[in-house]
Protein backbone atom coordinates (compact mmCIF):
# COMPACT_ATOMS: atom_id res chain seq x y z
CA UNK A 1 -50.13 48.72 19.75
CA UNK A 2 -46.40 47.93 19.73
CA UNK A 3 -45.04 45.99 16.62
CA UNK A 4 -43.60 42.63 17.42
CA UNK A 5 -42.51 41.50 14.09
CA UNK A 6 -38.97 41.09 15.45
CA UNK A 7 -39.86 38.68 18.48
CA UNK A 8 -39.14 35.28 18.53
CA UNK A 9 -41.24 32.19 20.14
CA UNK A 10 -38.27 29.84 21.64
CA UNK A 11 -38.95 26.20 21.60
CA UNK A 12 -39.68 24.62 24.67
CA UNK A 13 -37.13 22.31 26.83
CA UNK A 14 -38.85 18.90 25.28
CA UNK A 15 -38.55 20.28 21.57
CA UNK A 16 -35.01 21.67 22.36
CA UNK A 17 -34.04 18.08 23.41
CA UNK A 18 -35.99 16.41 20.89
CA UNK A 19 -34.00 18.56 18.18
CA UNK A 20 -30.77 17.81 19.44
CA UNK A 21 -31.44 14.23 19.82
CA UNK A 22 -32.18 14.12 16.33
CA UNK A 23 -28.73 15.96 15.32
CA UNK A 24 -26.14 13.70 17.65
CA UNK A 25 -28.59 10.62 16.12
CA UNK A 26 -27.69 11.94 12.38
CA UNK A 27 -24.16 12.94 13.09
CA UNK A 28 -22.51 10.78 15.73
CA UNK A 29 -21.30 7.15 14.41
CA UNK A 30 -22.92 4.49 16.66
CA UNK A 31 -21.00 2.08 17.78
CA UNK A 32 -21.25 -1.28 16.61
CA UNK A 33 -21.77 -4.35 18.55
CA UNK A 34 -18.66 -6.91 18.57
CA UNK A 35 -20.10 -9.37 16.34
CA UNK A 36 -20.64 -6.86 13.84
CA UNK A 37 -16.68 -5.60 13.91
CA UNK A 38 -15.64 -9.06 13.78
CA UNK A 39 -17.72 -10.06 10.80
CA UNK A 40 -16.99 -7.10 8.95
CA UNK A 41 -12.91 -8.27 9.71
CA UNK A 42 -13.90 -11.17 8.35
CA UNK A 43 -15.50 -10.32 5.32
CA UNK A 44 -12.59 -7.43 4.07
CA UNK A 45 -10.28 -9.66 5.03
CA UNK A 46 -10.60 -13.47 4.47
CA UNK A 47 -9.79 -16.59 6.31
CA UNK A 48 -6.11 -16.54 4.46
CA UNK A 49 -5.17 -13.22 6.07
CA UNK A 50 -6.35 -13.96 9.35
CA UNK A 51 -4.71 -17.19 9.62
CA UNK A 52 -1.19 -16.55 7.61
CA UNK A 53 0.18 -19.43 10.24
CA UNK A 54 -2.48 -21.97 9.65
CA UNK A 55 0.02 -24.70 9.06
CA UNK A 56 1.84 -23.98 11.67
CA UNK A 57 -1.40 -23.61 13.97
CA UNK A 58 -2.55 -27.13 12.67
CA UNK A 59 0.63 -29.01 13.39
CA UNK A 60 0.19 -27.65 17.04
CA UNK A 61 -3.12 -28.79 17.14
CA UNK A 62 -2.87 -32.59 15.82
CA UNK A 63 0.28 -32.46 18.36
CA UNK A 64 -1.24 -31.66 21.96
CA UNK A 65 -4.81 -33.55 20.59
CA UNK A 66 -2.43 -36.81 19.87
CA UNK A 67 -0.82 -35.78 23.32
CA UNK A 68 -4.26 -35.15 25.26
CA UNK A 69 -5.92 -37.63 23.94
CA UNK A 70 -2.75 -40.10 25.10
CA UNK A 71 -2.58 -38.23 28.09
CA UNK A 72 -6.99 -39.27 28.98
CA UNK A 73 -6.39 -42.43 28.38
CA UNK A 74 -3.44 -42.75 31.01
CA UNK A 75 -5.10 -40.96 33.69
CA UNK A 76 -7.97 -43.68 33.18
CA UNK A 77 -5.75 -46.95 33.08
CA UNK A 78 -3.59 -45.69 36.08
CA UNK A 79 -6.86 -44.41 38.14
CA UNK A 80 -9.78 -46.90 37.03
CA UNK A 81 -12.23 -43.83 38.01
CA UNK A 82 -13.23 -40.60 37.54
CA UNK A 83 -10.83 -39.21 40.11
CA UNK A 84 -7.28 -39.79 38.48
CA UNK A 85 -9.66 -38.35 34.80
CA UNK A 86 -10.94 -34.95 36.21
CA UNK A 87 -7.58 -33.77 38.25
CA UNK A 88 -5.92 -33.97 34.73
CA UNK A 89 -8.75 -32.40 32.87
CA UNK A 90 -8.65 -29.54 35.29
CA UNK A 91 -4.85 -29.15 34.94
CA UNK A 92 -4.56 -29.73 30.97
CA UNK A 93 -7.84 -28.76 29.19
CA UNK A 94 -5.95 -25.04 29.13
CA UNK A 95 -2.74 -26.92 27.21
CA UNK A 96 -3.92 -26.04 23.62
CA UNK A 97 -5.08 -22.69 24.06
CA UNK A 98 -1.99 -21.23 25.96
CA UNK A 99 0.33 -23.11 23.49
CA UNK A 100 -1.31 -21.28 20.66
CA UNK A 101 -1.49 -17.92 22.70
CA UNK A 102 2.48 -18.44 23.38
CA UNK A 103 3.40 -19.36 19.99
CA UNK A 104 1.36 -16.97 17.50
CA UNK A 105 -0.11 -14.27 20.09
CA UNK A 106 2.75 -12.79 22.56
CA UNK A 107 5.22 -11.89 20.60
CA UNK A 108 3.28 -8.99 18.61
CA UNK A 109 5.43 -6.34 19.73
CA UNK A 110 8.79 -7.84 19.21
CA UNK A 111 7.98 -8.15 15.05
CA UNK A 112 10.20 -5.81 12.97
CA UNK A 113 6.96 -5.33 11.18
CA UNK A 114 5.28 -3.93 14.46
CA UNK A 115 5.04 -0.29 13.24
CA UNK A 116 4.26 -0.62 10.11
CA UNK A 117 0.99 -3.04 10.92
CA UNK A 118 -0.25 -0.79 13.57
CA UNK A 119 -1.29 2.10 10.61
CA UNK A 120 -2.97 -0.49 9.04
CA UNK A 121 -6.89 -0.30 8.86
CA UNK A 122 -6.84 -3.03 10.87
CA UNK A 123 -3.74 -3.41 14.05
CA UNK A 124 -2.65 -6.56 15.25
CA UNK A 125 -4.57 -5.97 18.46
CA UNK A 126 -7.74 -6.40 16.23
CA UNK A 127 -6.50 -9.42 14.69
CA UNK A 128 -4.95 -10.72 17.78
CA UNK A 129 -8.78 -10.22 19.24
CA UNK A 130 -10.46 -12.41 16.28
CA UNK A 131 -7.58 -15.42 16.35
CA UNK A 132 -7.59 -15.46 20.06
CA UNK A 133 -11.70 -15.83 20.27
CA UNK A 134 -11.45 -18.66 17.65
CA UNK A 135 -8.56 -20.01 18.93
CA UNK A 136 -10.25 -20.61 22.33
CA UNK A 137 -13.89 -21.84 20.89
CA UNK A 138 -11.56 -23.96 19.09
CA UNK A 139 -10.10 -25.67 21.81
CA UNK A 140 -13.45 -25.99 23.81
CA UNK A 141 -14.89 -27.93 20.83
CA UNK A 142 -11.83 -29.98 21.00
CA UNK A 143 -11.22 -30.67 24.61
CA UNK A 144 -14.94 -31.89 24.31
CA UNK A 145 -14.04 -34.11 21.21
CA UNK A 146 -11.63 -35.50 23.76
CA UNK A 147 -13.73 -36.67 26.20
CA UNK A 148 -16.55 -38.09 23.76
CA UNK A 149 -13.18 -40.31 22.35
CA UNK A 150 -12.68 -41.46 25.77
CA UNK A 151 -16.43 -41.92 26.47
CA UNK A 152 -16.36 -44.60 23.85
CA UNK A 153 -14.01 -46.73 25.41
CA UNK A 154 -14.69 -45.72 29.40
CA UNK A 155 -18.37 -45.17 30.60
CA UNK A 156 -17.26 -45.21 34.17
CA UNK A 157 -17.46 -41.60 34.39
CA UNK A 158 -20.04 -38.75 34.09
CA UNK A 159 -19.54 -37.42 30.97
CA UNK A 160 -21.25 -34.14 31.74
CA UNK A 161 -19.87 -33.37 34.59
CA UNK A 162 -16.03 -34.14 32.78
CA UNK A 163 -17.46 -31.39 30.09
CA UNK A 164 -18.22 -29.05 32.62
CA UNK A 165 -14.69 -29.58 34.59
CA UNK A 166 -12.83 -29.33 31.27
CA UNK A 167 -14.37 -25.96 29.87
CA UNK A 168 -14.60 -24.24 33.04
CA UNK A 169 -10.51 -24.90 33.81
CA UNK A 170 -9.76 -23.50 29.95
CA UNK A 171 -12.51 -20.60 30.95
CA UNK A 172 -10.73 -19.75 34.03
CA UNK A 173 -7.16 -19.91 32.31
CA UNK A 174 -8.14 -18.03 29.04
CA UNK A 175 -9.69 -15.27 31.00
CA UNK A 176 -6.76 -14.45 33.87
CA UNK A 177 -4.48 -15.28 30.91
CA UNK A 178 -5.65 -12.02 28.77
CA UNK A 179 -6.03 -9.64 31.35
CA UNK A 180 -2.70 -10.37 32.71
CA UNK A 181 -0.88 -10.32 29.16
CA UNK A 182 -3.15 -7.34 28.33
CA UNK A 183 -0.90 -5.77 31.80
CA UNK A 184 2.65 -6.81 31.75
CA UNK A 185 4.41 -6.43 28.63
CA UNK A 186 7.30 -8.82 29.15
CA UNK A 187 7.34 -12.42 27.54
CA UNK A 188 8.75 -14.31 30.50
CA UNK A 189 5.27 -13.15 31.96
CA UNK A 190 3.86 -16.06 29.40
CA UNK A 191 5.93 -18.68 30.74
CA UNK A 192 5.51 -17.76 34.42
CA UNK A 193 1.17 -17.98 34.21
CA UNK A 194 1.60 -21.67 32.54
CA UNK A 195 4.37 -22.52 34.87
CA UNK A 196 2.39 -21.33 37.77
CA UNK A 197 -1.02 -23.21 36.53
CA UNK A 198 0.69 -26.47 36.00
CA UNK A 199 2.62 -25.96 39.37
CA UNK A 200 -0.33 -25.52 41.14
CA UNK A 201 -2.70 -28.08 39.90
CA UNK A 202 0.10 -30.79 39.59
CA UNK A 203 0.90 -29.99 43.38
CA UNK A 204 -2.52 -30.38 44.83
CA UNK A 205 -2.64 -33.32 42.67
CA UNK A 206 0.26 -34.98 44.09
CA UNK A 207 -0.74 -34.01 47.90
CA UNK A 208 -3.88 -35.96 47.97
CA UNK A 209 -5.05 -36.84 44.37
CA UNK A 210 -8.05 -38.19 45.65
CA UNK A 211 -8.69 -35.39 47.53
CA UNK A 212 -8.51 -33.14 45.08
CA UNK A 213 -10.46 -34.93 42.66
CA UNK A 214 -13.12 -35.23 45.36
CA UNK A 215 -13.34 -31.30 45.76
CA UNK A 216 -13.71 -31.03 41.67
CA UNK A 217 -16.59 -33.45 41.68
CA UNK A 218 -18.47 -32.48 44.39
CA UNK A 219 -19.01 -28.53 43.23
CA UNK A 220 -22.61 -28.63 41.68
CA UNK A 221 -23.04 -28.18 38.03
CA UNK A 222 -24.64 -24.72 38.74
CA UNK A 223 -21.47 -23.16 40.35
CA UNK A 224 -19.67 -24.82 36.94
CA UNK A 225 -22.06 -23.45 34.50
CA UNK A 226 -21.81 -20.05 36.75
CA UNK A 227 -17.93 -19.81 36.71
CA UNK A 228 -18.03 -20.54 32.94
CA UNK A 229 -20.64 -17.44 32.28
CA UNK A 230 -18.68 -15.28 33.81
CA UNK A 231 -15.54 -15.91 32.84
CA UNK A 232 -17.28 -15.83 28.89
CA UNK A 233 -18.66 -11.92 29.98
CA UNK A 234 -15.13 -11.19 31.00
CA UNK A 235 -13.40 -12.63 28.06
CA UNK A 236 -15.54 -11.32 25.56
CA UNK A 237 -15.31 -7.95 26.93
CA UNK A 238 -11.70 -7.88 26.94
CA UNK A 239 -11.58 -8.73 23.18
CA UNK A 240 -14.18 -6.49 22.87
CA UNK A 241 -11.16 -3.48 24.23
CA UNK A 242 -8.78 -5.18 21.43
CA UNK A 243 -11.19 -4.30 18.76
CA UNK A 244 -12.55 -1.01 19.57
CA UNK A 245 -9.24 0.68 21.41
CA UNK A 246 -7.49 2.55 19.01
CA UNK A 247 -4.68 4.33 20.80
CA UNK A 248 -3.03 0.86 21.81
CA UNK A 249 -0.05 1.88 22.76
CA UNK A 250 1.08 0.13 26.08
CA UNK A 251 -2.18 -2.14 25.60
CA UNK A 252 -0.10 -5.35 25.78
């Protein structure tokens, strides 16, 4: 009988797979979710870091509330309904978050410090990514603030409906606002999408206000709600690029 000390018994296709499972498992770094990467920035980092403008970012933010809050109470005196109230929160429920985009967010190429941040554990893409997503819950927990203010002194409106308007127009905004800043490098690009938005809105406005009104309060709440859910996937998955892209050159 032949000796067959020398042969060897080769796993079979399930064990094979099983094995290398068990390597990429042990060796690969998983990726970890967005809430994790922003928590971690957080934690390494501080609120001080994150926010070296805070002043600056409060002034802005006691300025267009004084100005929106003004602004609700006008469009109720003039219209003595809900019409004249949701045309304006449709057109300026956006107002705070693209001022604080303009001011603090577009500009992060042009700093002389540009370079030299980029090495850095953590780019300004990343932190641009973690102000922007708390700059724009910010301003949905404001814009709401707004209309519970006006609530108190006008109940001739539905507030939920006003809500729904108001965070759905800064969802819509916010979202085509990244993507197209994420594609065209150039700063007059800012001022052109907020030109355009209040161009639009403040000229379908002034062709038939009522009409226009009319159109915004007869979409069901279930095409608002819908609008608003997507626009949230698409935001946060744009952030979500900011984070985890590391060669972000030509990102912005």
């Amino acid at each position: 009988m032949k000796d067959d000390k020398w042969s060897v018994d080769y796993p079979g296709d399930s064990k094979m797979n099983g094995e290398i499972q068990a390597i990429l498992s042990k060796g690969l770094i998983k990726p970890k979710p967005f809430h994790e990467h922003l928590m971690e920035m957080y934690r390494q980092l501080g609120f001080r870091y994150l926010f070296r403008d805070a002043t600056e970012v409060l002034f802005t933010v006691l300025l267009v509330s004084f100005a929106m809050v003004f602004g609700l109470f006008q469009a109720m005196d003039s219209g003595k309904d809900e019409g004249g109230l949701y045309s304006y929160l449709f057109t300026m429920s956006p107002i705070l978050y693209l001022l604080i985009a303009s001011l603090f967010l577009v500009n992060l190429r042009k700093r002389d410090t540009f370079a030299v941040e980029m090495t850095c554990k953590y780019h300004v893409y990343q932190l641009a990514a973690f102000r922007m997503l708390v700059f724009s819950i910010l301003a949905v927990l404001l814009n709401l603030a707004y209309i519970l203010i006006l609530f108190m002194f006008y109940q001739n409106f539905n507030i939920v409906e006003a809500m729904l308007i108001s965070v759905s127009s800064l969802s819509i905004f916010s979202t085509g606002y990244l993507y197209i800043m994420q594609k065209v490098e150039m700063r007059v690009t800012s001022y052109a999408v907020i030109a355009g938005w209040l161009f639009v809105n403040v000229a379908l406005a002034y062709i038939s206000k009522d009409l226009y009104a009319s159109v915004l309060s007869q979409i069901p709440f279930f095409v608002y709600i819908s609008v608003i859910a997507g626009c949230l996937y698409l935001y946060v998955r744009r952030l979500k690029y900011f984070i985890t892209f590391r060669n972000v050159e030509g990102v912005m």
